[in-house]
C-alpha atoms as a PDB file:
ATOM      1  CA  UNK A   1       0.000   0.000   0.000  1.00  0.00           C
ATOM      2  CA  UNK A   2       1.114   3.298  -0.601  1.00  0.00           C
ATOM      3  CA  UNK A   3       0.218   6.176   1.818  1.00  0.00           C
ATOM      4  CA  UNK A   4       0.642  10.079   1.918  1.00  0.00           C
ATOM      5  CA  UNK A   5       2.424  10.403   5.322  1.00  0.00           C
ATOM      6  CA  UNK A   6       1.993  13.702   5.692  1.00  0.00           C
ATOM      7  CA  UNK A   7      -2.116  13.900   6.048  1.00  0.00           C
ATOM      8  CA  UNK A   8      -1.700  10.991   8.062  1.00  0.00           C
ATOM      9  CA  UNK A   9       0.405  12.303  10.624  1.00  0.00           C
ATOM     10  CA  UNK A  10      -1.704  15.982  10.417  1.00  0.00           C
ATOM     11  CA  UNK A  11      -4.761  14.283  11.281  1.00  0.00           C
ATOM     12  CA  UNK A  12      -2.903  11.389  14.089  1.00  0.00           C
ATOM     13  CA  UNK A  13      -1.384  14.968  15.849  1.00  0.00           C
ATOM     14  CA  UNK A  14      -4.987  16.899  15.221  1.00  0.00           C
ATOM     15  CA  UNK A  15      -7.030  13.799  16.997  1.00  0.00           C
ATOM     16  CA  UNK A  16      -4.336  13.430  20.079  1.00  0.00           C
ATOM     17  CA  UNK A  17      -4.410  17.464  20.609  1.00  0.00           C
ATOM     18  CA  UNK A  18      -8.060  17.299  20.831  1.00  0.00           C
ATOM     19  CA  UNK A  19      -8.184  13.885  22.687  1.00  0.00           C
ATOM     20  CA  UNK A  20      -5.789  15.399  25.292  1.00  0.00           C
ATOM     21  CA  UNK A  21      -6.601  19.051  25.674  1.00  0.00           C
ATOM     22  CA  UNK A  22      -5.692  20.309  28.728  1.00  0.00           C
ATOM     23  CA  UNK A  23      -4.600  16.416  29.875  1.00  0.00           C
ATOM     24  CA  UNK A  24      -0.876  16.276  28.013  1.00  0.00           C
ATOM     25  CA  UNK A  25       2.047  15.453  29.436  1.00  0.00           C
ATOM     26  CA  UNK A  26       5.401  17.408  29.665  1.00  0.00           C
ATOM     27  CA  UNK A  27       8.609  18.051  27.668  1.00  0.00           C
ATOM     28  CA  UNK A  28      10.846  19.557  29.782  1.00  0.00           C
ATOM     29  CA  UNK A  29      13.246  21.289  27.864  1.00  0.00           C
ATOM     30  CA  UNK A  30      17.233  21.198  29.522  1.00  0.00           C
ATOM     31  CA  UNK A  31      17.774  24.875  28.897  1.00  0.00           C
ATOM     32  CA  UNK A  32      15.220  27.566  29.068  1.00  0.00           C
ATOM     33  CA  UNK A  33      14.629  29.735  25.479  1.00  0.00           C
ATOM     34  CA  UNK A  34      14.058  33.402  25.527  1.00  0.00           C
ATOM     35  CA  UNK A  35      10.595  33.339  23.783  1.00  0.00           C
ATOM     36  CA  UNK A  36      11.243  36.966  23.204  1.00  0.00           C
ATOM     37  CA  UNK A  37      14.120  35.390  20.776  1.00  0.00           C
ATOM     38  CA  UNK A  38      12.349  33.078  19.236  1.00  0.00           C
ATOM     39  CA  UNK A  39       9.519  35.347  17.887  1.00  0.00           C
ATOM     40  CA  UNK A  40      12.037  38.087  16.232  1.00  0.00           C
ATOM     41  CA  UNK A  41      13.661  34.691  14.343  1.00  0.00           C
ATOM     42  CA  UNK A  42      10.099  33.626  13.377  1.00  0.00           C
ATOM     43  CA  UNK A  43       9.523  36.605  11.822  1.00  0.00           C
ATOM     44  CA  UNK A  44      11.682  35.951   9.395  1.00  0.00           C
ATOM     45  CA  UNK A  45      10.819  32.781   8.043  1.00  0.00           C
ATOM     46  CA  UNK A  46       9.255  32.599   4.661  1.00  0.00           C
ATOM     47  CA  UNK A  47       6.133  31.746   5.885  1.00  0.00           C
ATOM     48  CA  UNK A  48       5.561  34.788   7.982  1.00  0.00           C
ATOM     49  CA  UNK A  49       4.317  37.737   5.831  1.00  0.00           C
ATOM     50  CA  UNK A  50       4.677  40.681   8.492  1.00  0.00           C
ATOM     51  CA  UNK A  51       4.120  44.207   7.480  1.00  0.00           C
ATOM     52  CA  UNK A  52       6.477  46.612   8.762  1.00  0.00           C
ATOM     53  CA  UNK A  53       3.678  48.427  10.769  1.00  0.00           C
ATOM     54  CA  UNK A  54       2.809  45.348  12.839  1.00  0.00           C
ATOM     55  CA  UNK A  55       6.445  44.473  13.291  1.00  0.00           C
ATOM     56  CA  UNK A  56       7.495  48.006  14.472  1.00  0.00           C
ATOM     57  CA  UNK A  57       4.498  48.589  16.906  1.00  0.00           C
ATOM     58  CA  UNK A  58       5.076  46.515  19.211  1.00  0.00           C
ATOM     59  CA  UNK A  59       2.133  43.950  18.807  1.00  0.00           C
ATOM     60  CA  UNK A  60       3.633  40.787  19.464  1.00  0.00           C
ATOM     61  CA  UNK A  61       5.256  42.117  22.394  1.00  0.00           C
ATOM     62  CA  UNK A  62       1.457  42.832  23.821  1.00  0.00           C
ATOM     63  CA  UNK A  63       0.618  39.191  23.325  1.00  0.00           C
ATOM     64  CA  UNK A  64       4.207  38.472  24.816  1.00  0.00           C
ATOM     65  CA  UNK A  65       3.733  40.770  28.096  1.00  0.00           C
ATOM     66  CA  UNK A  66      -0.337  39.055  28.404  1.00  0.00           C
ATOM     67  CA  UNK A  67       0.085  37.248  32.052  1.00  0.00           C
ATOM     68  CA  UNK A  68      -3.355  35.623  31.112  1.00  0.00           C
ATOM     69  CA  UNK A  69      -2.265  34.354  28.034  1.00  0.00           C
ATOM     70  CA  UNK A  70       0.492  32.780  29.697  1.00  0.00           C
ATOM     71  CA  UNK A  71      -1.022  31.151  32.140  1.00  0.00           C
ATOM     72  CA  UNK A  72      -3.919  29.975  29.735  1.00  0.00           C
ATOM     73  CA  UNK A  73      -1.014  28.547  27.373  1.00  0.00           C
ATOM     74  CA  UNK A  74       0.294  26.967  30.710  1.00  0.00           C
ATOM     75  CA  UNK A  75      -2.921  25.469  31.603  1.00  0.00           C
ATOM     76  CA  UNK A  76      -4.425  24.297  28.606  1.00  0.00           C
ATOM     77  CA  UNK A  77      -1.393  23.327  26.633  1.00  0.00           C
ATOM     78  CA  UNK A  78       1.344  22.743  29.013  1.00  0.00           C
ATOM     79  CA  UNK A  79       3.463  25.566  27.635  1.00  0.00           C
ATOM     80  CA  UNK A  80       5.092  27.200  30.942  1.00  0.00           C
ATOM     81  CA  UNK A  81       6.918  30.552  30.391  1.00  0.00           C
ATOM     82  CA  UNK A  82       8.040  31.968  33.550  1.00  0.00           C
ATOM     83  CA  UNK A  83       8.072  36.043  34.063  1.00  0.00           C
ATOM     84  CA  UNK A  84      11.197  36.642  32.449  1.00  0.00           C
ATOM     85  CA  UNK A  85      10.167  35.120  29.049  1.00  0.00           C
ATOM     86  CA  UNK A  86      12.053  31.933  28.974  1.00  0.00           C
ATOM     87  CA  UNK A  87      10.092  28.937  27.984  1.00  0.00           C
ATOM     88  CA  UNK A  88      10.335  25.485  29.846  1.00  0.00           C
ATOM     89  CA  UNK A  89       7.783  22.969  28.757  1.00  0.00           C
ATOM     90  CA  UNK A  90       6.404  21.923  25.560  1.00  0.00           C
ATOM     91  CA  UNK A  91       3.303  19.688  25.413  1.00  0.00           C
ATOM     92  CA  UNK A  92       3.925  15.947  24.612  1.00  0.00           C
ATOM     93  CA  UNK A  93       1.105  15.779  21.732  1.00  0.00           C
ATOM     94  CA  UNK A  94       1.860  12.278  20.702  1.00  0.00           C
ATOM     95  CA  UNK A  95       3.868   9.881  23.460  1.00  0.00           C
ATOM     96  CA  UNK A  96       7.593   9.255  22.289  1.00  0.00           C
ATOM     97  CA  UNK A  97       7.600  11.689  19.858  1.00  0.00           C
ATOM     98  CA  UNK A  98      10.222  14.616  20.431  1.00  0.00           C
ATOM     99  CA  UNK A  99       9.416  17.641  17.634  1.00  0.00           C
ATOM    100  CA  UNK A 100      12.262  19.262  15.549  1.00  0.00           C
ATOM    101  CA  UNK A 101      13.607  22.124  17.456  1.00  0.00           C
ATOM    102  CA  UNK A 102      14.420  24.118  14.686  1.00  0.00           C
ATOM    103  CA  UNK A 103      10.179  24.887  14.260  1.00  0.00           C
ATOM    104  CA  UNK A 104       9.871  25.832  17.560  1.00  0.00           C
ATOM    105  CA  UNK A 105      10.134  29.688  16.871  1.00  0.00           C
ATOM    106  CA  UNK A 106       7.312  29.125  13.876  1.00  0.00           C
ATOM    107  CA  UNK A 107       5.219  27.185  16.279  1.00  0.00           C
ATOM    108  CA  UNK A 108       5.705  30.015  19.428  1.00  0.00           C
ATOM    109  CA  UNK A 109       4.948  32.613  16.683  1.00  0.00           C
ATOM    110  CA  UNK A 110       1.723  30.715  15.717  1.00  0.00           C
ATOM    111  CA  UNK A 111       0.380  30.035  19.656  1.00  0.00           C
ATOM    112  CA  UNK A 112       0.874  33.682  20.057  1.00  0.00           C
ATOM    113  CA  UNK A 113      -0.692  34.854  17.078  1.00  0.00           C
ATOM    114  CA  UNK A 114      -3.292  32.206  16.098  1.00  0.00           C
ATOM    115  CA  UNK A 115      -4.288  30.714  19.754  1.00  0.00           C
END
């Protein structure tokens, strides 16, 4: 049998996100990441079409600085930032499966923008 991998796994990560909301487990990362890093290197990724008005005002930094965002990412999807704006856990979406680091400032970009 042949099979397109990629829908597969989109849909096998879509069902375990809404099987577990609010239930998943932790990655603990080793170091702590400055979010605040992450988000000025996902804004330049291809992907990310950011007029210079949004970028220079300041918007993301909002999100950033929203305590009750943080905590709701915290509660809901195990995503811990502390005060300072280092990140420290990840949600464990799909047991035994560690995601690539290097989309980690696409994905924080994203959770701040989309969630």
């Amino acid at each position: 049998f042949l099979v397109k991998l990629e829908p597969v796994c989109y849909e096998l990560f879509y069902q375990q996100a809404l099987c577990r909301f609010n239930r998943f487990d932790e990655i603990h990362l080793n170091e702590s990441i400055d979010v605040r890093k992450m988000l000025s290197m996902a804004l330049s990724h291809p992907s990310i079409q950011v007029d210079s008005e949004t970028e220079g005002n300041g918007e993301l930094e909002a999100l950033f600085d929203d305590k009750a965002r943080r905590e709701m990412l915290e509660e809901y999807f195990k995503i811990e930032i502390d005060d300072s704006g280092f990140l420290h856990t990840l949600p464990q979406v799909v047991v035994g499966y560690s995601p690539p680091m290097e989309m980690l400032p696409l994905f924080m970009y994203r959770i701040f923008t989309q969630v």
